[in-house]
PDB file of N, CA and C in Angstrom:
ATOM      1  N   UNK A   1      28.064 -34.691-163.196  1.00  0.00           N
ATOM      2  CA  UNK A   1      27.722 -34.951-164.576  1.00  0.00           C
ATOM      3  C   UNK A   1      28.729 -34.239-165.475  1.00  0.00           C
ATOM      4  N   UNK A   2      29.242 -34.895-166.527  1.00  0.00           N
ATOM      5  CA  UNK A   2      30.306 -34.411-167.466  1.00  0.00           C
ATOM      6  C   UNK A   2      29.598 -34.208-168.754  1.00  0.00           C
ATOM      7  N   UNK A   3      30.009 -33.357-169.172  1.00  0.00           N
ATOM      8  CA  UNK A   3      29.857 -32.642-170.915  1.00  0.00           C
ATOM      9  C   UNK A   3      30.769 -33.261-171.468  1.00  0.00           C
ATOM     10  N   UNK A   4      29.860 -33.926-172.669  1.00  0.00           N
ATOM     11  CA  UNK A   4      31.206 -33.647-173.896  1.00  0.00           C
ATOM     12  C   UNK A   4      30.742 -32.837-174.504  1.00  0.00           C
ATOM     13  N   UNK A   5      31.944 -32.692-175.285  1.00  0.00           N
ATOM     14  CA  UNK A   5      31.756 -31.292-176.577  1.00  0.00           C
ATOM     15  C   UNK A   5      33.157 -31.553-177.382  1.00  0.00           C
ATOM     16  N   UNK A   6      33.132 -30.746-178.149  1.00  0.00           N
ATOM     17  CA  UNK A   6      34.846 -30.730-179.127  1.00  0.00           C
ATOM     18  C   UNK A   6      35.244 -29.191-179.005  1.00  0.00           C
ATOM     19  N   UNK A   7      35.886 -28.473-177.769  1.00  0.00           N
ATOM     20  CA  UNK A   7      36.053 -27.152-177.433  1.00  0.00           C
ATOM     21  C   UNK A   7      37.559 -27.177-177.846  1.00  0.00           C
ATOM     22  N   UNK A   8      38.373 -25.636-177.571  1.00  0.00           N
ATOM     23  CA  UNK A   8      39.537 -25.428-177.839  1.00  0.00           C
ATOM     24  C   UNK A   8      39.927 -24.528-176.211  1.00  0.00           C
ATOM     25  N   UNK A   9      41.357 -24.974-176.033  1.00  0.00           N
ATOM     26  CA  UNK A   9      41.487 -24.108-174.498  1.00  0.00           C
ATOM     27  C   UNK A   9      41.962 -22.795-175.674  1.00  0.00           C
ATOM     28  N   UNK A  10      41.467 -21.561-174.961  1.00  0.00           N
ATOM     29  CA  UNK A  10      42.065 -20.359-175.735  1.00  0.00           C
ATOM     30  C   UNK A  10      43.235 -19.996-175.043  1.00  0.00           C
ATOM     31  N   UNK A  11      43.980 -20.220-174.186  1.00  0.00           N
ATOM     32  CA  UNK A  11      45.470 -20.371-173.834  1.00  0.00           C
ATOM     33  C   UNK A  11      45.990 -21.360-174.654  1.00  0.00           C
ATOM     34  N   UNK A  12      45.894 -22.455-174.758  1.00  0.00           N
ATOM     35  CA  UNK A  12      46.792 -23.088-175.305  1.00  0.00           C
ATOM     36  C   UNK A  12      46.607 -24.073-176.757  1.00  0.00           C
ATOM     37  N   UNK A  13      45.501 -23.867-176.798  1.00  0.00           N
ATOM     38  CA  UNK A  13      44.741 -24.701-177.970  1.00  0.00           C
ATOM     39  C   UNK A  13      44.545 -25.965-177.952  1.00  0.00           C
ATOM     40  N   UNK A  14      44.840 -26.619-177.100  1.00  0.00           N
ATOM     41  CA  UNK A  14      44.559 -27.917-176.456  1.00  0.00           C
ATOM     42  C   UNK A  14      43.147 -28.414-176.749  1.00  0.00           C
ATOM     43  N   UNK A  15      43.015 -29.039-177.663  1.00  0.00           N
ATOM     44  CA  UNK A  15      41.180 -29.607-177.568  1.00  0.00           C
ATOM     45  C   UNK A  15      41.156 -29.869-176.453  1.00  0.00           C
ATOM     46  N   UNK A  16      39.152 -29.501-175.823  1.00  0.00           N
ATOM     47  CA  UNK A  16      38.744 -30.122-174.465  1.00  0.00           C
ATOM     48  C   UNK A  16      37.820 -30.874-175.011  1.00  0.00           C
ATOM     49  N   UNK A  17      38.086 -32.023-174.760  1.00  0.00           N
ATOM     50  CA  UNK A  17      36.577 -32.861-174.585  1.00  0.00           C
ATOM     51  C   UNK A  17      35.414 -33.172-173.685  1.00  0.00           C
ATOM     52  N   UNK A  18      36.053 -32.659-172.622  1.00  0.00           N
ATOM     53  CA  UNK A  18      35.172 -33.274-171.297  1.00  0.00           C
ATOM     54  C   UNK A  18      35.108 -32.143-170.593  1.00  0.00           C
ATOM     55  N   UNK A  19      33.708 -31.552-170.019  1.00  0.00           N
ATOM     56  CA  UNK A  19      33.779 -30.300-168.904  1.00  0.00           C
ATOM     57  C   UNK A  19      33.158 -30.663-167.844  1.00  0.00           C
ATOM     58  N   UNK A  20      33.099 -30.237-166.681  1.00  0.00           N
ATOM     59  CA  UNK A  20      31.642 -30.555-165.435  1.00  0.00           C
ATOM     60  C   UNK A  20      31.048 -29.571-165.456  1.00  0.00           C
ATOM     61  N   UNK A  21      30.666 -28.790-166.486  1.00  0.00           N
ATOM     62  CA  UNK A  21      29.538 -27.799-166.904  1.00  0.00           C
ATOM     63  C   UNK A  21      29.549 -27.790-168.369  1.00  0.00           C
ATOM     64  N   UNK A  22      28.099 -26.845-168.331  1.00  0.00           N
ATOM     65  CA  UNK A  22      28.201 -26.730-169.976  1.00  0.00           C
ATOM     66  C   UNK A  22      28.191 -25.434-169.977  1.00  0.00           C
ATOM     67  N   UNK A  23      29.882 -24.801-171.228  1.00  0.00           N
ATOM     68  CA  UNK A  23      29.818 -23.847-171.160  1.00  0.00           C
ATOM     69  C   UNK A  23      28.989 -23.193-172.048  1.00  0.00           C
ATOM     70  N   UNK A  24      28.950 -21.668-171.355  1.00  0.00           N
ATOM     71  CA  UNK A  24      27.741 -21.007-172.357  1.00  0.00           C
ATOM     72  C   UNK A  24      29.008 -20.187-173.553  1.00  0.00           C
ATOM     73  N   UNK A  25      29.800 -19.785-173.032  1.00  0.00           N
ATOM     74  CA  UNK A  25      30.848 -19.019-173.710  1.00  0.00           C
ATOM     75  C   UNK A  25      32.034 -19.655-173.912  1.00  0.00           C
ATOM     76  N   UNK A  26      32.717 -20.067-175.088  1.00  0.00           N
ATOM     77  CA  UNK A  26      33.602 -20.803-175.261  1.00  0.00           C
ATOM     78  C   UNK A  26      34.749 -19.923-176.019  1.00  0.00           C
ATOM     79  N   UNK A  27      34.598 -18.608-176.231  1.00  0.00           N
ATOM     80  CA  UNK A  27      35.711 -17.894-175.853  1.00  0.00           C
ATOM     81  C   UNK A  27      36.796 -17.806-175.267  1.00  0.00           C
ATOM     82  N   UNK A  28      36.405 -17.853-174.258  1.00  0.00           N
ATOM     83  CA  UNK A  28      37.658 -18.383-173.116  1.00  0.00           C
ATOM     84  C   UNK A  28      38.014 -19.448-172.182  1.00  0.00           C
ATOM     85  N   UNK A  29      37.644 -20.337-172.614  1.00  0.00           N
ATOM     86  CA  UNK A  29      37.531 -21.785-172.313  1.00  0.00           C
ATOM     87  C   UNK A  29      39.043 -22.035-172.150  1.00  0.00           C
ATOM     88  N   UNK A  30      39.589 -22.612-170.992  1.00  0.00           N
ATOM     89  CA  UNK A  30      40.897 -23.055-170.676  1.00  0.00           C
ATOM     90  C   UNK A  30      40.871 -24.469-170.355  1.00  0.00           C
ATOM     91  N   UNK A  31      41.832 -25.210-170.922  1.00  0.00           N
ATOM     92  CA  UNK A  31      42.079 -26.163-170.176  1.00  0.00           C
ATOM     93  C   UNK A  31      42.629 -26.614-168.766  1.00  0.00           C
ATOM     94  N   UNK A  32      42.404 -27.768-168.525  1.00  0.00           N
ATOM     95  CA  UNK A  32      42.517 -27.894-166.556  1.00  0.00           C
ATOM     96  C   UNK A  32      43.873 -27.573-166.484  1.00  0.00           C
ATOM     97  N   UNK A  33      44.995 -27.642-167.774  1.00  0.00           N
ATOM     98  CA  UNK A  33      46.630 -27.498-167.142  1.00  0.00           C
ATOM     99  C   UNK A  33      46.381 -26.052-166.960  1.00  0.00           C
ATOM    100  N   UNK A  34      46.005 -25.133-168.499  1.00  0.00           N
ATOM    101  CA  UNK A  34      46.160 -23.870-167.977  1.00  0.00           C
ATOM    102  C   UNK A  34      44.991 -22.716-166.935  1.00  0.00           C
ATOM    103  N   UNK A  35      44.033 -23.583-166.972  1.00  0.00           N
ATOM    104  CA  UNK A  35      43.141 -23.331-165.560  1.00  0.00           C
ATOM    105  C   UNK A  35      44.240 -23.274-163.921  1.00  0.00           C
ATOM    106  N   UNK A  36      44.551 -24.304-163.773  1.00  0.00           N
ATOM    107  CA  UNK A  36      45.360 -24.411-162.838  1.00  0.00           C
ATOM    108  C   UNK A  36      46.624 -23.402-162.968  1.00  0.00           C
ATOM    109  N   UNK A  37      47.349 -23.283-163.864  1.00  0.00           N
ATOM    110  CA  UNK A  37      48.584 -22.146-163.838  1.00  0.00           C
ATOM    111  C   UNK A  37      48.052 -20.921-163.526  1.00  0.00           C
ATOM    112  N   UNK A  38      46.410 -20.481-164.479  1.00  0.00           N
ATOM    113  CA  UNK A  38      46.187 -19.178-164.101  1.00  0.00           C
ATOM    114  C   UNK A  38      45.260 -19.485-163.220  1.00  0.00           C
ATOM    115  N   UNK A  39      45.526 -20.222-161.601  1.00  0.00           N
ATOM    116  CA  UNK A  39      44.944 -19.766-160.654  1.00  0.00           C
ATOM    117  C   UNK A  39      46.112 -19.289-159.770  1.00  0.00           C
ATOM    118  N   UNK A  40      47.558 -19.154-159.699  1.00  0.00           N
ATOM    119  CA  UNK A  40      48.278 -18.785-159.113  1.00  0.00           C
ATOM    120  C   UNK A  40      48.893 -19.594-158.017  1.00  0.00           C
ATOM    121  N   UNK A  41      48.883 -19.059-157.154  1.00  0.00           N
ATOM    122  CA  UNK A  41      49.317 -19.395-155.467  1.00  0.00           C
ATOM    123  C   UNK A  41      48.223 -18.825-154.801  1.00  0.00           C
ATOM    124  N   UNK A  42      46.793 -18.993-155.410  1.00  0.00           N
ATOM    125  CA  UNK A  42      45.900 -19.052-154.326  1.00  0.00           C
ATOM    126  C   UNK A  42      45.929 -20.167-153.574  1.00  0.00           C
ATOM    127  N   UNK A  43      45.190 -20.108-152.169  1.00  0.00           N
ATOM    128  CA  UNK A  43      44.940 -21.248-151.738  1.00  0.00           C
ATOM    129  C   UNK A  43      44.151 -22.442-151.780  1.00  0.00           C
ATOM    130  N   UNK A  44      43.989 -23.457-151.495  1.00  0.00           N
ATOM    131  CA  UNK A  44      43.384 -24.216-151.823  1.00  0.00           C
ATOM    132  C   UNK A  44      42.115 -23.994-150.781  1.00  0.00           C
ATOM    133  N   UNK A  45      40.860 -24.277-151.059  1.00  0.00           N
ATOM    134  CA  UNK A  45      39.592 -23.819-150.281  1.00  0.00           C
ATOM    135  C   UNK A  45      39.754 -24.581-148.985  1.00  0.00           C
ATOM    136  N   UNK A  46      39.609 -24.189-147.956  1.00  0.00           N
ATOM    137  CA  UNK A  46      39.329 -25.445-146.687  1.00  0.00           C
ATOM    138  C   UNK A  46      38.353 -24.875-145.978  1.00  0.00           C
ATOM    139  N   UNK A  47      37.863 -26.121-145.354  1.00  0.00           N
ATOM    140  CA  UNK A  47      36.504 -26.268-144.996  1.00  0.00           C
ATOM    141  C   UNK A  47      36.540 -25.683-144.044  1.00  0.00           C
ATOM    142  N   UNK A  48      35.392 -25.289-143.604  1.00  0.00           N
ATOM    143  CA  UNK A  48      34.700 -24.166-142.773  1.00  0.00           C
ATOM    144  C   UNK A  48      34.515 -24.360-141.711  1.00  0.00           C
ATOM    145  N   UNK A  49      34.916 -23.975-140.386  1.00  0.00           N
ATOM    146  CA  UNK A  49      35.374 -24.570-138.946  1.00  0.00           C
ATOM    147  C   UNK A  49      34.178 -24.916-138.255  1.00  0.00           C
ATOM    148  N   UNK A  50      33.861 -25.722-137.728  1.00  0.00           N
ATOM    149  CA  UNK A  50      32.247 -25.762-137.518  1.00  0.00           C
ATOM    150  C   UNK A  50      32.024 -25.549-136.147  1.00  0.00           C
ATOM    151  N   UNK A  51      30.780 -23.892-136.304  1.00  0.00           N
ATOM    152  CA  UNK A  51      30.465 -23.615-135.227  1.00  0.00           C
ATOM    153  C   UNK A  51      29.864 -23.686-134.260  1.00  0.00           C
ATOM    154  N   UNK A  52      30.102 -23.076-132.759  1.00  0.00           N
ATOM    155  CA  UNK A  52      30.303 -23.604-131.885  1.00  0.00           C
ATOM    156  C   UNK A  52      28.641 -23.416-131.569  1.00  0.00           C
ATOM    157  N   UNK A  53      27.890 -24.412-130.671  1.00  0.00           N
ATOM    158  CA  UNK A  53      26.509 -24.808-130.196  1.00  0.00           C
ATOM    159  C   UNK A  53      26.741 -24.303-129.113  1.00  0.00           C
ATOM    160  N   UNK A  54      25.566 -23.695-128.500  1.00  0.00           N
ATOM    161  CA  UNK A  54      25.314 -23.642-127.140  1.00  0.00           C
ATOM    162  C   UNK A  54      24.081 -24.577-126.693  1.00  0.00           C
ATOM    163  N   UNK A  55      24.582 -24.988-125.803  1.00  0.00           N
ATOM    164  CA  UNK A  55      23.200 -26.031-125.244  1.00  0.00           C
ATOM    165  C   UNK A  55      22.800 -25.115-124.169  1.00  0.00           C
ATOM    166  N   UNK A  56      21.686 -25.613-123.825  1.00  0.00           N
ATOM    167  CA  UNK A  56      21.097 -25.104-123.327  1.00  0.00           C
ATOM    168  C   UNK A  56      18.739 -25.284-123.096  1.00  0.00           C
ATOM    169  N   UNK A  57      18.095 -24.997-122.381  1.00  0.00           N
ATOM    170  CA  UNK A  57      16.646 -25.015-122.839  1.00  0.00           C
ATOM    171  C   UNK A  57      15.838 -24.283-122.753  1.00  0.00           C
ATOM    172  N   UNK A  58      15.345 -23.142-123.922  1.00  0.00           N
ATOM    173  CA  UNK A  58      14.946 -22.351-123.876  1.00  0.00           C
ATOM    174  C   UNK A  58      13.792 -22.665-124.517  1.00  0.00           C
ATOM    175  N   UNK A  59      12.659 -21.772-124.653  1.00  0.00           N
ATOM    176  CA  UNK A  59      11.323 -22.328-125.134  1.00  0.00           C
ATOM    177  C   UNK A  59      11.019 -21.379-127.010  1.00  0.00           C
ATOM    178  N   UNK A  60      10.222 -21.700-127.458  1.00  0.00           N
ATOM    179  CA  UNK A  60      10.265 -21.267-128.543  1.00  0.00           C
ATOM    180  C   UNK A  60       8.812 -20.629-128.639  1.00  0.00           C
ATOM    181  N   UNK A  61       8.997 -19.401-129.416  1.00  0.00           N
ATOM    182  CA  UNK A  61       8.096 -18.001-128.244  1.00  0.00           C
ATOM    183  C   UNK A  61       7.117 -18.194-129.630  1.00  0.00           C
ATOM    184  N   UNK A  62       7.064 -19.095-130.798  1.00  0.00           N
ATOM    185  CA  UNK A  62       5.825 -19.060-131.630  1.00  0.00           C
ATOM    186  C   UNK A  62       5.133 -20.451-131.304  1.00  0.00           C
ATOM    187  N   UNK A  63       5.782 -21.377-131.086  1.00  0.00           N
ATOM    188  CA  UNK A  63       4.706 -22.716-131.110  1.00  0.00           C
ATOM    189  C   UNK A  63       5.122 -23.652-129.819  1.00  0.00           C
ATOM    190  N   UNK A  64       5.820 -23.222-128.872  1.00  0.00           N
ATOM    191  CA  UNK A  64       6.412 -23.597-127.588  1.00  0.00           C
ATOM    192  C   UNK A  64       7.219 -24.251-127.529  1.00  0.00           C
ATOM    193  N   UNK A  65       8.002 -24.842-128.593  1.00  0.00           N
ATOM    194  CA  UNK A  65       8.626 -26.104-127.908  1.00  0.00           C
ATOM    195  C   UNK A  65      10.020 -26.108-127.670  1.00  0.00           C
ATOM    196  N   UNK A  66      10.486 -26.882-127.106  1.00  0.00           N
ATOM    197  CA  UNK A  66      11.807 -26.645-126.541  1.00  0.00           C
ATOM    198  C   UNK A  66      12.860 -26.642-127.458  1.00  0.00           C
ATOM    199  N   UNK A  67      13.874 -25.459-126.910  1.00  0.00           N
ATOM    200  CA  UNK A  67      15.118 -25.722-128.002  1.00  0.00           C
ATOM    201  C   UNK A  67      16.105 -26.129-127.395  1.00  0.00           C
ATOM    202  N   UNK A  68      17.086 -26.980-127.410  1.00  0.00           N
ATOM    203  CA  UNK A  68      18.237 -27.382-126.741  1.00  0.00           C
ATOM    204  C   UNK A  68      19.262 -26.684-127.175  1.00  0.00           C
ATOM    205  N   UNK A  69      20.038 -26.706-127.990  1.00  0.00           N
ATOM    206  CA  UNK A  69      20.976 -26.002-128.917  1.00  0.00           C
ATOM    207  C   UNK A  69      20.839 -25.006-129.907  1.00  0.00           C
ATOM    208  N   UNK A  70      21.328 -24.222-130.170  1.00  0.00           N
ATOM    209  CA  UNK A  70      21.661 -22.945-130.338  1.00  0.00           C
ATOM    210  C   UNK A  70      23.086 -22.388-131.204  1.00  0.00           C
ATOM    211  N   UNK A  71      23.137 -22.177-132.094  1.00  0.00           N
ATOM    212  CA  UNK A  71      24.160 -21.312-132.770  1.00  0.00           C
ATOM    213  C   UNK A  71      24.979 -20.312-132.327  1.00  0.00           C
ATOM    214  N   UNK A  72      24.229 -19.734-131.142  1.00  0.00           N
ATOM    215  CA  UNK A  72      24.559 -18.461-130.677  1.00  0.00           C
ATOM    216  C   UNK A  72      24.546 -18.537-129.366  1.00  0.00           C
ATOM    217  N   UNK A  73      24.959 -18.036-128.091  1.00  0.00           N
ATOM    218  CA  UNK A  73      24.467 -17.543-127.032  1.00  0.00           C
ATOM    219  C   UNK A  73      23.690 -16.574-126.892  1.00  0.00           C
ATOM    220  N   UNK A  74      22.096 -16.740-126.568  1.00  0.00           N
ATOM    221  CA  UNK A  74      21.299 -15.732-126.580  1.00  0.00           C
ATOM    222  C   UNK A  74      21.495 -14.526-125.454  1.00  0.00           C
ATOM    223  N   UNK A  75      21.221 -13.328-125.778  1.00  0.00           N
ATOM    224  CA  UNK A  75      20.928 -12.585-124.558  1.00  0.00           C
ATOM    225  C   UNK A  75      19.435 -12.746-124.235  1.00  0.00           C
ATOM    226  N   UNK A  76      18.436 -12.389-124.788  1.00  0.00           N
ATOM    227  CA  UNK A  76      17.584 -12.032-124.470  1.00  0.00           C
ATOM    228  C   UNK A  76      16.504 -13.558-124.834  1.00  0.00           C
ATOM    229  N   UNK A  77      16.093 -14.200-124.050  1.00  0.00           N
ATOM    230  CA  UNK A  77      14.485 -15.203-124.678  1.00  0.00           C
ATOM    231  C   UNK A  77      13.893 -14.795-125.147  1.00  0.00           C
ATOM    232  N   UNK A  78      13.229 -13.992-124.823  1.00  0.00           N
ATOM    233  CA  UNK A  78      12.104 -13.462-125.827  1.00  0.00           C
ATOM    234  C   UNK A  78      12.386 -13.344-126.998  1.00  0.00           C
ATOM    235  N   UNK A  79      11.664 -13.986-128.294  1.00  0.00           N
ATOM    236  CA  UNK A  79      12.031 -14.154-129.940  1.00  0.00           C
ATOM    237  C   UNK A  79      12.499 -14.824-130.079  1.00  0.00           C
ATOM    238  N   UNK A  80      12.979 -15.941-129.281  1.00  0.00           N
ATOM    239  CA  UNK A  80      13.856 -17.122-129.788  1.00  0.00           C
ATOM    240  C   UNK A  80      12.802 -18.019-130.837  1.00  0.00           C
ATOM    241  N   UNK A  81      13.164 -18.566-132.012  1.00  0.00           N
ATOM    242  CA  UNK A  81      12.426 -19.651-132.357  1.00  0.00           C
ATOM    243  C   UNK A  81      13.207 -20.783-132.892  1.00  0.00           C
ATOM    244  N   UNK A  82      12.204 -21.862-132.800  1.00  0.00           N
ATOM    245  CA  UNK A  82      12.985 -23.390-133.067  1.00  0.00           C
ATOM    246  C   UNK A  82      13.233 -23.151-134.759  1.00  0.00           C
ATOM    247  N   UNK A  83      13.794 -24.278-134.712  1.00  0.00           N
ATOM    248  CA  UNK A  83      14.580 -24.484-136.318  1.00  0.00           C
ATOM    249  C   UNK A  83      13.229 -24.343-137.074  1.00  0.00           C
ATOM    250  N   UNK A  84      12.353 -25.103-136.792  1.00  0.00           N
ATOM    251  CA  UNK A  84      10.709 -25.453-137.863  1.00  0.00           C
ATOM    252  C   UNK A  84      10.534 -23.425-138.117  1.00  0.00           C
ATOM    253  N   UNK A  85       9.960 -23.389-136.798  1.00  0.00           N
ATOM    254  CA  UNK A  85       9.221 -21.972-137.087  1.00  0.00           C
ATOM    255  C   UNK A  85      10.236 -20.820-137.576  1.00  0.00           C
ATOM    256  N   UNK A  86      11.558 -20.697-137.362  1.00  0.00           N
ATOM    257  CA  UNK A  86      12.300 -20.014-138.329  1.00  0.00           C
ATOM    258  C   UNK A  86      12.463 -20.146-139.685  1.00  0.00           C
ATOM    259  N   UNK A  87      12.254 -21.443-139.965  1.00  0.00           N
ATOM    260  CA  UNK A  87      12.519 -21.469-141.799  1.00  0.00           C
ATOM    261  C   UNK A  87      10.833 -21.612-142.245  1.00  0.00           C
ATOM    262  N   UNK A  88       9.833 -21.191-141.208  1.00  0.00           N
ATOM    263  CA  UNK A  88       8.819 -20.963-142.224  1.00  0.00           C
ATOM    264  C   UNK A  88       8.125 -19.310-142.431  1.00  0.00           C
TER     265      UNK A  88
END
């Protein structure tokens, strides 16, 4: 979702018309050219390596039921729980 508004970049004075937020502080409001200059030679974000499953069938020590895969290699069974009974 895009904002309009009638803002000023405070680097360069560039009217902004269009944001993908709404700012609360327009103080320092930059435009996307000088947004981009003052981000440097950072890197660009990359995505997040996706980690590795262990298969496997272990039982799930609150409501029994089987877990196949796994985030982790467990040491120990005991306390393992399925996806349901962990996020409640």
């Amino acid at each position: 979702m895009m904002h309009q508004g009638n803002w000023t970049c405070a680097s360069c004075g560039k009217e902004i018309t269009e944001l993908p937020f709404e700012p609360r502080d327009t103080s320092n409001l930059n435009c996307r050219d000088c947004h981009q200059k003052n981000r440097g030679d950072r890197p660009e974000r990359r995505e997040r390596p996706q980690r590795q499953m262990y298969k496997g069938e272990w039982t799930c020590s609150e409501c029994g039921n089987t877990i196949t895969e796994l985030p982790f290699e467990p040491r120990h069974t005991d306390g393992l729980k399925c996806r349901d009974c962990l996020h409640k």
